[in-house]
PDB file of N, CA and C in Angstrom:
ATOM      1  N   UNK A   1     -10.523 -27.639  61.572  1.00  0.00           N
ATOM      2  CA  UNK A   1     -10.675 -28.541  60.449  1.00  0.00           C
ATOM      3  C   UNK A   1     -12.098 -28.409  59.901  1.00  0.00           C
ATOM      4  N   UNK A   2     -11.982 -28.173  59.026  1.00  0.00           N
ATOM      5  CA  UNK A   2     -13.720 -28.659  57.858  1.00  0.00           C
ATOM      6  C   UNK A   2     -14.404 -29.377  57.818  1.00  0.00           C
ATOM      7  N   UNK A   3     -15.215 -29.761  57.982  1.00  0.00           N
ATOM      8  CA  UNK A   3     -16.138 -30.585  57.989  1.00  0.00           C
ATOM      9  C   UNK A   3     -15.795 -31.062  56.169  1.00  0.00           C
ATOM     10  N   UNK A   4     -16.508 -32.406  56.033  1.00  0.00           N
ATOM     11  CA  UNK A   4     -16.643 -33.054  54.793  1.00  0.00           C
ATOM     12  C   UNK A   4     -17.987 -32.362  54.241  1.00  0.00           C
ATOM     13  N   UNK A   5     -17.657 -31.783  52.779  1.00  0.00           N
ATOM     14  CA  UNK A   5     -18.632 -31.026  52.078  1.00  0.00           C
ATOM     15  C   UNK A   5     -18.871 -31.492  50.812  1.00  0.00           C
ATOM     16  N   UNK A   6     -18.285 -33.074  50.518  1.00  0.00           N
ATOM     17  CA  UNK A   6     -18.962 -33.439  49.660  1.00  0.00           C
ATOM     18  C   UNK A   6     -19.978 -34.332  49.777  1.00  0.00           C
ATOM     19  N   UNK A   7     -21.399 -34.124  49.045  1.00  0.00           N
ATOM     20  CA  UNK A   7     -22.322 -35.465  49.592  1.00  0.00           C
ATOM     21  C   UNK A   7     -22.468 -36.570  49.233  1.00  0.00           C
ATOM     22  N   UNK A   8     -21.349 -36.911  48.239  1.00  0.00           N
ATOM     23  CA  UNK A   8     -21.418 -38.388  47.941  1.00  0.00           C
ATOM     24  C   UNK A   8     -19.851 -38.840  48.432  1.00  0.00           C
ATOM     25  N   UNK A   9     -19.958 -40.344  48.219  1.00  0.00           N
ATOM     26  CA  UNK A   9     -18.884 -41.137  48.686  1.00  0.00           C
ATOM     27  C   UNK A   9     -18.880 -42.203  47.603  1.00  0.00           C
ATOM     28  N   UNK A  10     -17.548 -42.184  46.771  1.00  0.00           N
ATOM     29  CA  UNK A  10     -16.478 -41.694  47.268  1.00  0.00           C
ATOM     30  C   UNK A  10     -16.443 -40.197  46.650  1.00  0.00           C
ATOM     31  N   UNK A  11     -15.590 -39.596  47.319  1.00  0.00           N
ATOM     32  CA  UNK A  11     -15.849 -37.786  46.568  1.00  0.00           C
ATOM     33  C   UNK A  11     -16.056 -37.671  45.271  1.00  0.00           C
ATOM     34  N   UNK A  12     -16.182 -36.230  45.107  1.00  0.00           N
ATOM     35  CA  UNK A  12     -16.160 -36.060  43.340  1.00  0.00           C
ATOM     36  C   UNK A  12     -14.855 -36.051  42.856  1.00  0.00           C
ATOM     37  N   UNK A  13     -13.950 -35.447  43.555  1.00  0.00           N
ATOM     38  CA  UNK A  13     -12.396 -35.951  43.036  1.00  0.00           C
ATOM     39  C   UNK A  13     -12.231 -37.409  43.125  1.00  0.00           C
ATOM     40  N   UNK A  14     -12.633 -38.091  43.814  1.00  0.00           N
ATOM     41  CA  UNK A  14     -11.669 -39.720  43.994  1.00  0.00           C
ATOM     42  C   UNK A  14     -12.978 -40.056  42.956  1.00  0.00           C
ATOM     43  N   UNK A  15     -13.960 -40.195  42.545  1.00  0.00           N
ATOM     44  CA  UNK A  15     -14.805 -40.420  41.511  1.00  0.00           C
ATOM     45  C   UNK A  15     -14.424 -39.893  39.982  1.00  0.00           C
ATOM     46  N   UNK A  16     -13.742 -39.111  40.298  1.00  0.00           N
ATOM     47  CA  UNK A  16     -13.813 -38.435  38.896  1.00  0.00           C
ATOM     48  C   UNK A  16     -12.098 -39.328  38.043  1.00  0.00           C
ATOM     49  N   UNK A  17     -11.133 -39.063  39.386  1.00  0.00           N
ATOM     50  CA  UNK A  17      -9.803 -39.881  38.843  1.00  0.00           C
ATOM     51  C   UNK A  17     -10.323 -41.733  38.534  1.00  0.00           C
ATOM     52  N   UNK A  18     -11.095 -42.186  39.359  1.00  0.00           N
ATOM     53  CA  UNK A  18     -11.659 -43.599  39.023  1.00  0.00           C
ATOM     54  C   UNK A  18     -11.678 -43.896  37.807  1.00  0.00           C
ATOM     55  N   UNK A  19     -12.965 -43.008  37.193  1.00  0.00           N
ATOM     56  CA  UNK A  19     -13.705 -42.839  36.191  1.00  0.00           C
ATOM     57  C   UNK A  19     -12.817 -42.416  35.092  1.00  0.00           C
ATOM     58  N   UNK A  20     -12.034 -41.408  35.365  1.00  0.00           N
ATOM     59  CA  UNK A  20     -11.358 -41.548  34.335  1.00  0.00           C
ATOM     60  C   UNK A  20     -10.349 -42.851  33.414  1.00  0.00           C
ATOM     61  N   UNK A  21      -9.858 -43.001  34.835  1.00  0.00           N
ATOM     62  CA  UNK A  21      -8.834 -44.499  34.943  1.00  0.00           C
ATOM     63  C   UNK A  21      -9.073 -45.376  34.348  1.00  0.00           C
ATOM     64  N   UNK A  22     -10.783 -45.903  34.503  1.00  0.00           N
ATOM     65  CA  UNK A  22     -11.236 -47.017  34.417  1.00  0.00           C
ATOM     66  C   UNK A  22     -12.050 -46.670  33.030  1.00  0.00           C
ATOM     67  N   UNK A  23     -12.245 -45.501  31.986  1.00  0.00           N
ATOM     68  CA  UNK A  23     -12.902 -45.353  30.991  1.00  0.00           C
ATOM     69  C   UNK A  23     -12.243 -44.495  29.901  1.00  0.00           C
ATOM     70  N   UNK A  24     -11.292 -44.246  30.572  1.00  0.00           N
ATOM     71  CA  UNK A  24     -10.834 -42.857  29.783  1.00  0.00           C
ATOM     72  C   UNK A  24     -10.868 -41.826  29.940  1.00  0.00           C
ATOM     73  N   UNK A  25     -10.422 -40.627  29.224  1.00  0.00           N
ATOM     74  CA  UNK A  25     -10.495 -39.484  29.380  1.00  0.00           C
ATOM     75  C   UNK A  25     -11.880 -38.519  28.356  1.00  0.00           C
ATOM     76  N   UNK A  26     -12.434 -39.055  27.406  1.00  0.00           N
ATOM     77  CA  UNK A  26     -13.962 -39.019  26.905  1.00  0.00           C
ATOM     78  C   UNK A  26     -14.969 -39.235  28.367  1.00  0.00           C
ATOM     79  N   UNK A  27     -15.208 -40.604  28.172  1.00  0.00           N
ATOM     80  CA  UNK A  27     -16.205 -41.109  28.840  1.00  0.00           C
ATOM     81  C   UNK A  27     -15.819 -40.591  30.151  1.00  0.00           C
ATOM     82  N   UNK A  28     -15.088 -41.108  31.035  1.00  0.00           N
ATOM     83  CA  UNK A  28     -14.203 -41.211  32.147  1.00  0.00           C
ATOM     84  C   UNK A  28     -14.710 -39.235  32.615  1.00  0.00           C
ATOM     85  N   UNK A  29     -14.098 -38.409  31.514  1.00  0.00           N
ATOM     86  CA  UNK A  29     -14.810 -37.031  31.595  1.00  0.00           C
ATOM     87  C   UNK A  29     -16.087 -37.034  31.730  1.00  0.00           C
ATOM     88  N   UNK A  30     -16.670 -37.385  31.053  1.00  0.00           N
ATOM     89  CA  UNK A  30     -18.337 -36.856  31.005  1.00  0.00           C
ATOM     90  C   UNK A  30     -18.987 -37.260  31.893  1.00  0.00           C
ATOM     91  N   UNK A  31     -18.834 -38.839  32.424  1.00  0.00           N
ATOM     92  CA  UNK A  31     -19.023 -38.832  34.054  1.00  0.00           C
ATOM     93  C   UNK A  31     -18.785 -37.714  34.768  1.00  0.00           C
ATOM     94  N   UNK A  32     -17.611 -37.105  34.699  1.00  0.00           N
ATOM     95  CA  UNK A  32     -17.146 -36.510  36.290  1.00  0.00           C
ATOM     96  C   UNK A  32     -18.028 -35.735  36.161  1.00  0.00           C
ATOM     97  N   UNK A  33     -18.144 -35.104  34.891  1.00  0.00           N
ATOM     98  CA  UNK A  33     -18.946 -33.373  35.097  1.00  0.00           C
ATOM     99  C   UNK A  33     -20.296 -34.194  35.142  1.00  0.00           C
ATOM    100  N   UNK A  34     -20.998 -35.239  35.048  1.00  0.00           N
ATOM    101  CA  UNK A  34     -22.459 -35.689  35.143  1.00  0.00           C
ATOM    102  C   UNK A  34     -22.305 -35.708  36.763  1.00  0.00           C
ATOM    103  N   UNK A  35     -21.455 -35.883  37.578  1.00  0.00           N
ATOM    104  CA  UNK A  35     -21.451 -36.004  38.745  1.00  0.00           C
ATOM    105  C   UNK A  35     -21.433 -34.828  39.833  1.00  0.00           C
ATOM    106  N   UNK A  36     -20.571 -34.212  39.199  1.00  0.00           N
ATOM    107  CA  UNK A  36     -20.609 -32.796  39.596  1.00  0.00           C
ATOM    108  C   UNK A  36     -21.500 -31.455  39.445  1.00  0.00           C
ATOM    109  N   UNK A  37     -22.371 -32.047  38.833  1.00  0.00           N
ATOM    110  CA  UNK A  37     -23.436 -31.738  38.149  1.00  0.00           C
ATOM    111  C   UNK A  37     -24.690 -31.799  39.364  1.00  0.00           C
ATOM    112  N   UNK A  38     -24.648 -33.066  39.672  1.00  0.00           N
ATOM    113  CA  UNK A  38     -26.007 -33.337  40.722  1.00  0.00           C
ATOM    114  C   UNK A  38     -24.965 -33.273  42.445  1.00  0.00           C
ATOM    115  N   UNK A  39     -24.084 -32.947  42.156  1.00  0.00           N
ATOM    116  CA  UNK A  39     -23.780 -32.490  43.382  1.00  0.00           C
ATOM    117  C   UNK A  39     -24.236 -30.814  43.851  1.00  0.00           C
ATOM    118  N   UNK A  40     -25.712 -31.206  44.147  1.00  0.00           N
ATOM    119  CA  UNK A  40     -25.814 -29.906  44.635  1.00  0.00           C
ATOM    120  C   UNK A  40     -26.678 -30.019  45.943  1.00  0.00           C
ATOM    121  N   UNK A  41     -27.320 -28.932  46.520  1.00  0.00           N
ATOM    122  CA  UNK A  41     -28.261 -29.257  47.677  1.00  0.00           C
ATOM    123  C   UNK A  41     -29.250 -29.812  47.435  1.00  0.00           C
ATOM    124  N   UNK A  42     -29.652 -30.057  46.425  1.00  0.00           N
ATOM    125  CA  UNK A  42     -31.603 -30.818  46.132  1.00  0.00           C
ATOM    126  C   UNK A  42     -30.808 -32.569  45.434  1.00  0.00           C
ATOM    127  N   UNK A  43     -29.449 -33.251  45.624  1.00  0.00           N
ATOM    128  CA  UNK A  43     -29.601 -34.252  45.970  1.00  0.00           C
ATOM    129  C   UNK A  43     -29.421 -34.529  47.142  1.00  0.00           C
ATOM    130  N   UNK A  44     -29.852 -35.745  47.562  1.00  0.00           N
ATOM    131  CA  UNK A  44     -29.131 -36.282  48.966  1.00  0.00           C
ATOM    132  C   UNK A  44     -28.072 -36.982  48.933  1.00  0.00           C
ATOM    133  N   UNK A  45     -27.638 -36.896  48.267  1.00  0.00           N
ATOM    134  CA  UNK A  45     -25.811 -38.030  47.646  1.00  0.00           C
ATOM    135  C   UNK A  45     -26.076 -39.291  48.324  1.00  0.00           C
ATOM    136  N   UNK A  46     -24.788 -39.838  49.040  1.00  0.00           N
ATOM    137  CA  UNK A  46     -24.433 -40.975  49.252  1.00  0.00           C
ATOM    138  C   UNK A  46     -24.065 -41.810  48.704  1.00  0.00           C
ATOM    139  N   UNK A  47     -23.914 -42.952  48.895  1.00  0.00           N
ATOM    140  CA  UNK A  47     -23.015 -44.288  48.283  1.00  0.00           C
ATOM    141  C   UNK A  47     -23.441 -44.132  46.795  1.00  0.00           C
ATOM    142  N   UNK A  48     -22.022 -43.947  45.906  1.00  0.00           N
ATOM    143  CA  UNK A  48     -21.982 -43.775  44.231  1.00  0.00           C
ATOM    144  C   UNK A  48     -21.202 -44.021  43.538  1.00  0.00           C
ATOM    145  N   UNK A  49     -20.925 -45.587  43.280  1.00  0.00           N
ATOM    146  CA  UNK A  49     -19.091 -46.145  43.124  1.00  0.00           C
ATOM    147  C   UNK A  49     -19.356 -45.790  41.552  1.00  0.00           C
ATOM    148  N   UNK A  50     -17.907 -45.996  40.894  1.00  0.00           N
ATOM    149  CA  UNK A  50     -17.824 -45.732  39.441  1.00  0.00           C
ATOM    150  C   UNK A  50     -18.433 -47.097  39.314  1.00  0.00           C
ATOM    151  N   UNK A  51     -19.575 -47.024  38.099  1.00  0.00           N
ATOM    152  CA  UNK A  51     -19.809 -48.200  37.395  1.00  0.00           C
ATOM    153  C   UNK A  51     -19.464 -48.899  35.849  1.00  0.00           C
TER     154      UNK A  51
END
């Protein structure tokens, strides 16, 4: 089994369907990719609920 390789919580998938849900498919989009965006090694992620 894999280890968990995303560094925030909740993932970028369960963040990105949230976000969409809860804003649309505009906004709701441009989150995900703003998120997926700083998902890289020079953040330290962690706790990042849809706001």
């Amino acid at each position: 089994m894999k280890p968990r390789t995303c560094r925030f919580y909740p993932t970028c998938s369960q963040y990105s369907i949230e976000a969409i849900s809860k804003y649309g498919l505009l906004k709701g989009g441009l989150m995900s990719i703003w998120r997926i965006l700083r998902c890289n090694p020079f953040n330290p992620g962690g706790y990042d609920p849809v706001k």
